[in-house]
C-alpha atoms as a PDB file:
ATOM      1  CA  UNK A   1     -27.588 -20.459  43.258  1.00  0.00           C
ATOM      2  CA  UNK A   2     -31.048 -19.486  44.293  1.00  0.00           C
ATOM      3  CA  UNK A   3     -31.086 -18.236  47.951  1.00  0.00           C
ATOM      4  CA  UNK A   4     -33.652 -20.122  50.326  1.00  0.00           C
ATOM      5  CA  UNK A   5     -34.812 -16.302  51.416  1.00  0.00           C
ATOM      6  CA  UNK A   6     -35.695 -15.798  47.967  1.00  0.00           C
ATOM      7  CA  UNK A   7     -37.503 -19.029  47.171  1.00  0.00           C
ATOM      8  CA  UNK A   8     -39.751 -17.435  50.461  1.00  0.00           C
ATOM      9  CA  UNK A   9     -40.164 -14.341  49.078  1.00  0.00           C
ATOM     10  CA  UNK A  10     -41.717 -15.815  45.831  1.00  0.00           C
ATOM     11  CA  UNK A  11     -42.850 -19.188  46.087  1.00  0.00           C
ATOM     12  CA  UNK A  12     -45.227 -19.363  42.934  1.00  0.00           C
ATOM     13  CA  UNK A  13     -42.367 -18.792  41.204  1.00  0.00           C
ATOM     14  CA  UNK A  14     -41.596 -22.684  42.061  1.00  0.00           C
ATOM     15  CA  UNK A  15     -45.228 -23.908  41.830  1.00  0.00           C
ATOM     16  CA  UNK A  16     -46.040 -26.675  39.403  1.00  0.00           C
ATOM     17  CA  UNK A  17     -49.503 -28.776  38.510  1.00  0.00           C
ATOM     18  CA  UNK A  18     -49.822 -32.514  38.182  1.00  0.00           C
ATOM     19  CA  UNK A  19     -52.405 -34.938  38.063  1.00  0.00           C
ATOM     20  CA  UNK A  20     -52.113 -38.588  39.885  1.00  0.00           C
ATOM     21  CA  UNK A  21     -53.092 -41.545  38.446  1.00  0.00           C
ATOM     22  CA  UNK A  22     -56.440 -41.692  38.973  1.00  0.00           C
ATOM     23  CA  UNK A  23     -57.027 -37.621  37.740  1.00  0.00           C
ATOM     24  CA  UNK A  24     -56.675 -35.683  40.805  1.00  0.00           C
ATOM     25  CA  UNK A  25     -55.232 -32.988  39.958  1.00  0.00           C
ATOM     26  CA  UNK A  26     -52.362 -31.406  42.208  1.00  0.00           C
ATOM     27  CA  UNK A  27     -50.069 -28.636  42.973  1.00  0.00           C
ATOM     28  CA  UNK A  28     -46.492 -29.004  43.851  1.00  0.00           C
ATOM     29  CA  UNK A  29     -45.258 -25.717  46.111  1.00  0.00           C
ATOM     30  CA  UNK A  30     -42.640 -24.741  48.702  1.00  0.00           C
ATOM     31  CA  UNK A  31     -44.415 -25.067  52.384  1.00  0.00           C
ATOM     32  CA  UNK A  32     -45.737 -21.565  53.325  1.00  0.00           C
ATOM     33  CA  UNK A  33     -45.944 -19.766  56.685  1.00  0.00           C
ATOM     34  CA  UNK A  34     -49.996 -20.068  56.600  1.00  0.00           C
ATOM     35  CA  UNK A  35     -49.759 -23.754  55.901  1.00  0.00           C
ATOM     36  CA  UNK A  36     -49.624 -24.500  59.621  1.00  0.00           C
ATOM     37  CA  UNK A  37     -52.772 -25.926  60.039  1.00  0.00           C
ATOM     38  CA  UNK A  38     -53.680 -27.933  56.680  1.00  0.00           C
ATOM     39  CA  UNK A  39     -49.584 -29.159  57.237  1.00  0.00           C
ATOM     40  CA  UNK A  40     -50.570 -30.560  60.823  1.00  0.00           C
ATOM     41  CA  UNK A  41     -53.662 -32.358  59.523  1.00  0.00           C
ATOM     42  CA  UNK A  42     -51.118 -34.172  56.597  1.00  0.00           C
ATOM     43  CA  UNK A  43     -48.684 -34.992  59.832  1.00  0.00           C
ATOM     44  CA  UNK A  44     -51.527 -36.121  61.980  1.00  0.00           C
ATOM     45  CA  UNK A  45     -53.143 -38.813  59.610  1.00  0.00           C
ATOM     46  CA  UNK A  46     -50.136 -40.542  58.731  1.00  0.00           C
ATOM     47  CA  UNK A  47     -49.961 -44.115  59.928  1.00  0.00           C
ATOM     48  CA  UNK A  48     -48.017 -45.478  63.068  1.00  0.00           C
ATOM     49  CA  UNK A  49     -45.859 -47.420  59.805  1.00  0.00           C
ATOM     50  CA  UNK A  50     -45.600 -44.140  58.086  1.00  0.00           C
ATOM     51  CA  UNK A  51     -44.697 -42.397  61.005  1.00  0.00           C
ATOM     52  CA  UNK A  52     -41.784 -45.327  61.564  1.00  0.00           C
ATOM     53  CA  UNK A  53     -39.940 -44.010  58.357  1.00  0.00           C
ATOM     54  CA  UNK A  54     -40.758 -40.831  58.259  1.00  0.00           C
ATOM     55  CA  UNK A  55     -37.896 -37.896  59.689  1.00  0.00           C
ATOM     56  CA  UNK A  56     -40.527 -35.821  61.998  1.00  0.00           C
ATOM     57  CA  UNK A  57     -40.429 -34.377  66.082  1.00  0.00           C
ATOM     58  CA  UNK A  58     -43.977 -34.499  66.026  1.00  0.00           C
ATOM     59  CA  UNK A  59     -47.108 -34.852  64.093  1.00  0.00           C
ATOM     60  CA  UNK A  60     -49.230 -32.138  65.500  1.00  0.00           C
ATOM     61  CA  UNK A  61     -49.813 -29.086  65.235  1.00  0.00           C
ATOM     62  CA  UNK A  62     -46.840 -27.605  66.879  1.00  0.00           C
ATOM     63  CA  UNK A  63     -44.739 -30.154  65.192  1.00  0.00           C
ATOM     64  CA  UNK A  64     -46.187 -28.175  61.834  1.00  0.00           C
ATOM     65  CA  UNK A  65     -46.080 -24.258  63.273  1.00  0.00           C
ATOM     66  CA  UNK A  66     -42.352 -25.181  63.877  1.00  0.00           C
ATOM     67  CA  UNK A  67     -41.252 -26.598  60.490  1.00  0.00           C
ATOM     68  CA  UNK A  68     -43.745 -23.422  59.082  1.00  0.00           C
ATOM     69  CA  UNK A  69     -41.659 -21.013  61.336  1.00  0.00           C
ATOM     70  CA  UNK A  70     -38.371 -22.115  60.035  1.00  0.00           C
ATOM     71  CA  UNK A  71     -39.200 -21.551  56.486  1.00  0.00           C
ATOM     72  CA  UNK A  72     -36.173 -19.303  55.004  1.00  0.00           C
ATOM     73  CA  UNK A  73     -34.042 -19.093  58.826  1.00  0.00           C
ATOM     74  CA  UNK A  74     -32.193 -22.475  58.339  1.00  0.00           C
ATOM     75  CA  UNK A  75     -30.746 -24.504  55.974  1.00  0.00           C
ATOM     76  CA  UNK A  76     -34.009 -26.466  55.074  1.00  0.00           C
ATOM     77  CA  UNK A  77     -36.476 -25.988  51.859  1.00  0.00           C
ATOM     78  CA  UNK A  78     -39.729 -27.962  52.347  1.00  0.00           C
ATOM     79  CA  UNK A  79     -42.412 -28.523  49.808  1.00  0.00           C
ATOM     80  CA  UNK A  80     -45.880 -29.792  49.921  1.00  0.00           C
ATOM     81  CA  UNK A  81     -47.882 -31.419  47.517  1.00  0.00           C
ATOM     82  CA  UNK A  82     -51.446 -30.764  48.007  1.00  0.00           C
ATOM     83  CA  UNK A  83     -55.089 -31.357  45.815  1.00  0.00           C
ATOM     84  CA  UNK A  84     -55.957 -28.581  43.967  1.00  0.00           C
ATOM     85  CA  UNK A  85     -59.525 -28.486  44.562  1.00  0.00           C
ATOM     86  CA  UNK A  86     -59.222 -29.096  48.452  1.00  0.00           C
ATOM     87  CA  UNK A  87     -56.104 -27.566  49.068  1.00  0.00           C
ATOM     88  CA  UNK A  88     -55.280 -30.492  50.961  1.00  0.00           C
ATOM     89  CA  UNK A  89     -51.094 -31.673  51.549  1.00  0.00           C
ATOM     90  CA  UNK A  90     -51.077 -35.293  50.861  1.00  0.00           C
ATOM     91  CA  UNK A  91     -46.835 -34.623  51.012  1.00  0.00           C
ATOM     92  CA  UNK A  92     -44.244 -33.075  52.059  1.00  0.00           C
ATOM     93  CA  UNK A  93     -40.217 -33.274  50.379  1.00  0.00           C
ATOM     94  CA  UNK A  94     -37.909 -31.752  52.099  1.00  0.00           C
ATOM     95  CA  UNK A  95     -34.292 -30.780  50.814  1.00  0.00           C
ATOM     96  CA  UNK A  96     -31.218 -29.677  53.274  1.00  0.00           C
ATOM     97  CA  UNK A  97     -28.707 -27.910  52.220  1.00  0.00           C
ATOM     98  CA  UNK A  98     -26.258 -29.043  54.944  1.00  0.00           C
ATOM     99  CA  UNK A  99     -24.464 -31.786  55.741  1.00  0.00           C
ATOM    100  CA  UNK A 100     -23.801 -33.527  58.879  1.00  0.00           C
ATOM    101  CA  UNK A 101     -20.237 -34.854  59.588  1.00  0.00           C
ATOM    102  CA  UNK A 102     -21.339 -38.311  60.398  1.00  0.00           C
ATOM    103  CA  UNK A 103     -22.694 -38.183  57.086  1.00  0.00           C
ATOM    104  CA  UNK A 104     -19.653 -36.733  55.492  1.00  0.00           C
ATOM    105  CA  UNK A 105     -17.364 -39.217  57.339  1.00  0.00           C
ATOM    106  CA  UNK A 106     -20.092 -42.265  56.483  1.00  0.00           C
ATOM    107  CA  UNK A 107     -19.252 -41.290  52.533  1.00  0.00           C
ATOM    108  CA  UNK A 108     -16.004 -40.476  53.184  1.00  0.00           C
ATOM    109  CA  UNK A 109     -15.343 -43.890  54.037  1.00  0.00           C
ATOM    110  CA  UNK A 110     -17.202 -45.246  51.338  1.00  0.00           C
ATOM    111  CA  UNK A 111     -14.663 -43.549  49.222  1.00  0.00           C
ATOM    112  CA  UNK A 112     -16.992 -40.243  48.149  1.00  0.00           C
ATOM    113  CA  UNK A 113     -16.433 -36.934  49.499  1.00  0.00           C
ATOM    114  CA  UNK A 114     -19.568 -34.970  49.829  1.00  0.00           C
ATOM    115  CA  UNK A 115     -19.362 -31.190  49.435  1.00  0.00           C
ATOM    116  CA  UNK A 116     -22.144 -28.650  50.653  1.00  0.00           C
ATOM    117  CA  UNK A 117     -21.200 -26.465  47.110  1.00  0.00           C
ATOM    118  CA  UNK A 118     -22.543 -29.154  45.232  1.00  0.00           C
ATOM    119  CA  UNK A 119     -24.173 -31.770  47.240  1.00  0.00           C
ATOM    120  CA  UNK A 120     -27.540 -31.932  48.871  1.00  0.00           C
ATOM    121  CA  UNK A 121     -29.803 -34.227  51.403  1.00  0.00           C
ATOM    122  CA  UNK A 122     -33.792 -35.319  50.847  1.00  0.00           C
ATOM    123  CA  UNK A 123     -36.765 -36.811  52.273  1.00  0.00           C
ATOM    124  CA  UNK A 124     -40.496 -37.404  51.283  1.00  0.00           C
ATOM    125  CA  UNK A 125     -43.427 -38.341  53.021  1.00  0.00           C
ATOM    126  CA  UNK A 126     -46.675 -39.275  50.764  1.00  0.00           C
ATOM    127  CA  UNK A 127     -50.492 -39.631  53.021  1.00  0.00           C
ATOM    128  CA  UNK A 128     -51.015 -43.719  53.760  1.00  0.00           C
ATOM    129  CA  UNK A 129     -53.873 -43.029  50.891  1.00  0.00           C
ATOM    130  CA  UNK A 130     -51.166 -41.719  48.235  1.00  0.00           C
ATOM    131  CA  UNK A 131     -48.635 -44.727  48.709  1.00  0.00           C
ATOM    132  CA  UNK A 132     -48.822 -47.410  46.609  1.00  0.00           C
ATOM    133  CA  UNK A 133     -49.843 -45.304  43.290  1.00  0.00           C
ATOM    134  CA  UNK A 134     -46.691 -43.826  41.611  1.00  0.00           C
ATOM    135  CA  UNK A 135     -46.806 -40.335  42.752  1.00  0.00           C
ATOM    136  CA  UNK A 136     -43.493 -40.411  43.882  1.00  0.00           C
ATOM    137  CA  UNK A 137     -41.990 -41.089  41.204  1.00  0.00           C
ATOM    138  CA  UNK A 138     -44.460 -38.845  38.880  1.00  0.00           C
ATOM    139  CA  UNK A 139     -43.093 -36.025  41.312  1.00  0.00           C
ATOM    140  CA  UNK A 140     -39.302 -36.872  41.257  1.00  0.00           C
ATOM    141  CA  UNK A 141     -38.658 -35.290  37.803  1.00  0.00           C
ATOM    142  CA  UNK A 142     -39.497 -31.923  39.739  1.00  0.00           C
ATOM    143  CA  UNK A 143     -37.761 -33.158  42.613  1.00  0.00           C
ATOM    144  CA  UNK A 144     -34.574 -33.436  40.708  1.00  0.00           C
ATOM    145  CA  UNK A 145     -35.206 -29.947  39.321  1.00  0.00           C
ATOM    146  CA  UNK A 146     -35.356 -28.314  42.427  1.00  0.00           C
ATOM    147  CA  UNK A 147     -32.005 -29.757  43.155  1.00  0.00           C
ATOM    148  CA  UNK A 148     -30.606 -28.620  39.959  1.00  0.00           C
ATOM    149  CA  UNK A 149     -31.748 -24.863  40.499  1.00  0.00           C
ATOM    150  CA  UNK A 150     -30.570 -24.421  44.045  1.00  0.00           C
ATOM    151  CA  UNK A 151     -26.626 -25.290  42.431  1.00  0.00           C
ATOM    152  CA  UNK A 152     -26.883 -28.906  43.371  1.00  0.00           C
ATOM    153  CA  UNK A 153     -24.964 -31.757  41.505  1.00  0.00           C
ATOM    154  CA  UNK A 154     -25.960 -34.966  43.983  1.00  0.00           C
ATOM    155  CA  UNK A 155     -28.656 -35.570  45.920  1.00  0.00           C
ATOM    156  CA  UNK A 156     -27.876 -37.774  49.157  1.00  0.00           C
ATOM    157  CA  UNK A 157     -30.869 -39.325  51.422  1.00  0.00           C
ATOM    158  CA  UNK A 158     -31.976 -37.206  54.771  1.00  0.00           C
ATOM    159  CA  UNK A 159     -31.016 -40.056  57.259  1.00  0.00           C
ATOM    160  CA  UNK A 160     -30.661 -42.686  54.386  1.00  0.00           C
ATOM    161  CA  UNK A 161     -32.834 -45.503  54.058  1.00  0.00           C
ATOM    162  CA  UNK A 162     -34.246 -48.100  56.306  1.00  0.00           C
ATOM    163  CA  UNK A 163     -32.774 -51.598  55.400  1.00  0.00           C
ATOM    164  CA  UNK A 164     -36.011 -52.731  56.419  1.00  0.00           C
ATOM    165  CA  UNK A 165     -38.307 -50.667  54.040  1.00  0.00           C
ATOM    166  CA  UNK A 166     -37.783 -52.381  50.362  1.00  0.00           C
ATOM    167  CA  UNK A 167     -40.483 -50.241  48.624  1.00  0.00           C
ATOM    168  CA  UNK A 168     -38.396 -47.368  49.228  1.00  0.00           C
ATOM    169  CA  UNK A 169     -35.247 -48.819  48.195  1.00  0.00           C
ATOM    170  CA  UNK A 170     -36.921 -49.842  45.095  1.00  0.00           C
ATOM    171  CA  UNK A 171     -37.787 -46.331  44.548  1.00  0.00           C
ATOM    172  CA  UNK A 172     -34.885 -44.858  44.818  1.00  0.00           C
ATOM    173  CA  UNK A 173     -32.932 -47.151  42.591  1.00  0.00           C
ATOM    174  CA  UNK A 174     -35.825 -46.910  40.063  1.00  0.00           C
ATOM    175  CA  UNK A 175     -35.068 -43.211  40.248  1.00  0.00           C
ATOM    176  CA  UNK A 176     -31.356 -43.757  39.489  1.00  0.00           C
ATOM    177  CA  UNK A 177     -30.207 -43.924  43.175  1.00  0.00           C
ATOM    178  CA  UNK A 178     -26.861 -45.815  43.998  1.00  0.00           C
ATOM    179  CA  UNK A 179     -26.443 -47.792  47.338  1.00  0.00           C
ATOM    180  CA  UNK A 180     -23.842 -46.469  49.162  1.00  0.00           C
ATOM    181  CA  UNK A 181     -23.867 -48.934  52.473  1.00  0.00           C
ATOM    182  CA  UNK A 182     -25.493 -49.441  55.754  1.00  0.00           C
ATOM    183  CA  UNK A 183     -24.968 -47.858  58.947  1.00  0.00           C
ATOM    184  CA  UNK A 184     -26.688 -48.187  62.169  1.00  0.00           C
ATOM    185  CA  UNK A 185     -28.635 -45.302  63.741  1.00  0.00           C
ATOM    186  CA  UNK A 186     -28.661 -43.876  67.248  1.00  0.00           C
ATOM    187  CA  UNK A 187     -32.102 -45.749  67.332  1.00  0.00           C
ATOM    188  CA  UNK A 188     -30.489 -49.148  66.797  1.00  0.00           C
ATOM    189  CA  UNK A 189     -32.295 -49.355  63.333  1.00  0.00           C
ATOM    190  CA  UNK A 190     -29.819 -50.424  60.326  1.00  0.00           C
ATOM    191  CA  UNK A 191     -30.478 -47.755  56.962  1.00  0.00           C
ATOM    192  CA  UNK A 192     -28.621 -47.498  53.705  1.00  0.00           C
ATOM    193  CA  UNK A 193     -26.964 -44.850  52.457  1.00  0.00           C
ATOM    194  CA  UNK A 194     -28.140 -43.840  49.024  1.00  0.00           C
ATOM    195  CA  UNK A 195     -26.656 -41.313  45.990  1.00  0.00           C
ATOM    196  CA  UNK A 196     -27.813 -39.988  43.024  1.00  0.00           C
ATOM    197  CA  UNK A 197     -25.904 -37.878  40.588  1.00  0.00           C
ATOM    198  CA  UNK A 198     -28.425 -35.698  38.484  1.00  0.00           C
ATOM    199  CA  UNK A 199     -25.451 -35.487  35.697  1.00  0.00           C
ATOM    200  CA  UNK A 200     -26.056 -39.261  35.004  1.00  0.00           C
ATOM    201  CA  UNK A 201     -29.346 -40.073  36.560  1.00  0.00           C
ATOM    202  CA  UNK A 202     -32.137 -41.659  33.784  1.00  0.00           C
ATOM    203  CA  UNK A 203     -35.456 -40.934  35.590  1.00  0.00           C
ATOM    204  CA  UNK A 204     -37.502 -42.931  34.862  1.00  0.00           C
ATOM    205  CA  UNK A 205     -41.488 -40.867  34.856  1.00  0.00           C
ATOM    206  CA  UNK A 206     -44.257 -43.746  34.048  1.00  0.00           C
ATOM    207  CA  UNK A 207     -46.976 -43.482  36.454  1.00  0.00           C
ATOM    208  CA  UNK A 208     -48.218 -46.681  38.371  1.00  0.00           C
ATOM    209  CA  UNK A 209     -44.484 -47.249  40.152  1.00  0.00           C
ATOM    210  CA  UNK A 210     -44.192 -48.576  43.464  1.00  0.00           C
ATOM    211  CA  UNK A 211     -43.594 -45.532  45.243  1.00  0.00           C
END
């Protein structure tokens, strides 16, 4: 399994290119230490509704030297996507490699036993102006990759899913994600619990989804 300190160490060695929909062409990256201030312009325009189901502290720019200052000490990978010709991140997916035990238990009761060796949470946030256009599903191919190479077999979601968000759902089950259950968050909020198993998972990669 590929160490996170080593991903840090060479981070081109994970870069990919893709284009959107409509031709913009973009690069797909692990989040770098000098990303600070490009990151906390990406966290600062995101909308109050973006903001709502999105996993973030803050969206400014200490919110982004923190998440660039953790890059290789924890158990967190981040990624950006970002325009080629601009160089600016219109996302960020983030992968953790451990699991909390309200999660565990959550699953546990659900009948599936998650295991850090093998299993592995996410998140993604696309810029209100990249919604609605497919990238995130044109992404998730690589998305599923970078799970595979860092020794993962499932992919869980970071904080699941909220009930209340059905674009996302629909994602996710386009993408070969199975619904789990709901819980209720500290916040009150109800979320589902979502799996995907990479050994079994049919991705589907036509541009123009929902997501």
């Amino acid at each position: 399994m590929v160490s996170l300190a080593r991903i840090a160490e060479d981070p081109d060695a994970w870069r990919s290119r893709l284009e959107s929909s409509d031709g913009v062409p973009l690069v797909f990256r692990p989040l770098v230490r000098t990303d600070a201030e490009r990151l906390a312009g990406f966290l600062a325009g995101l909308s109050s509704e973006s903001r709502r189901f999105s996993t973030f502290d803050g969206h400014d720019l200490a919110a982004a030297q923190e998440l660039c200052a953790a890059i290789a000490r924890y158990d967190k990978l981040r990624l950006v996507l970002e325009e080629e010709a601009s160089a600016r991140i219109v996302g960020l997916l983030e992968f953790s490699l451990s699991l909390p035990e309200g999660d565990v238990e959550r699953y546990r009761k659900a009948g599936i036993r998650l295991d850090e060796e093998t299993d592995c949470r996410f998140g993604a946030t696309l810029a209100d102006d990249y919604q609605g256009k497919g990238l995130a599903t044109l992404v998730f191919p690589l998305i599923c990759d970078v799970a595979r190479r860092l020794g993962k077999h499932r992919i869980i979601l970071w904080g699941g899913v909220l009930a209340d968000n059905p674009r996302a759902i629909r994602y996710y089950e386009k993408n070969g994600f199975q619904q789990v259950g709901p819980f209720t968050g500290a916040d009150g909020r109800t979320s589902l619990d979502m799996i995907l198993d990479l050994g079994s998972s049919s991705v589907f990669t036509a541009p123009g989804g929902e997501a």
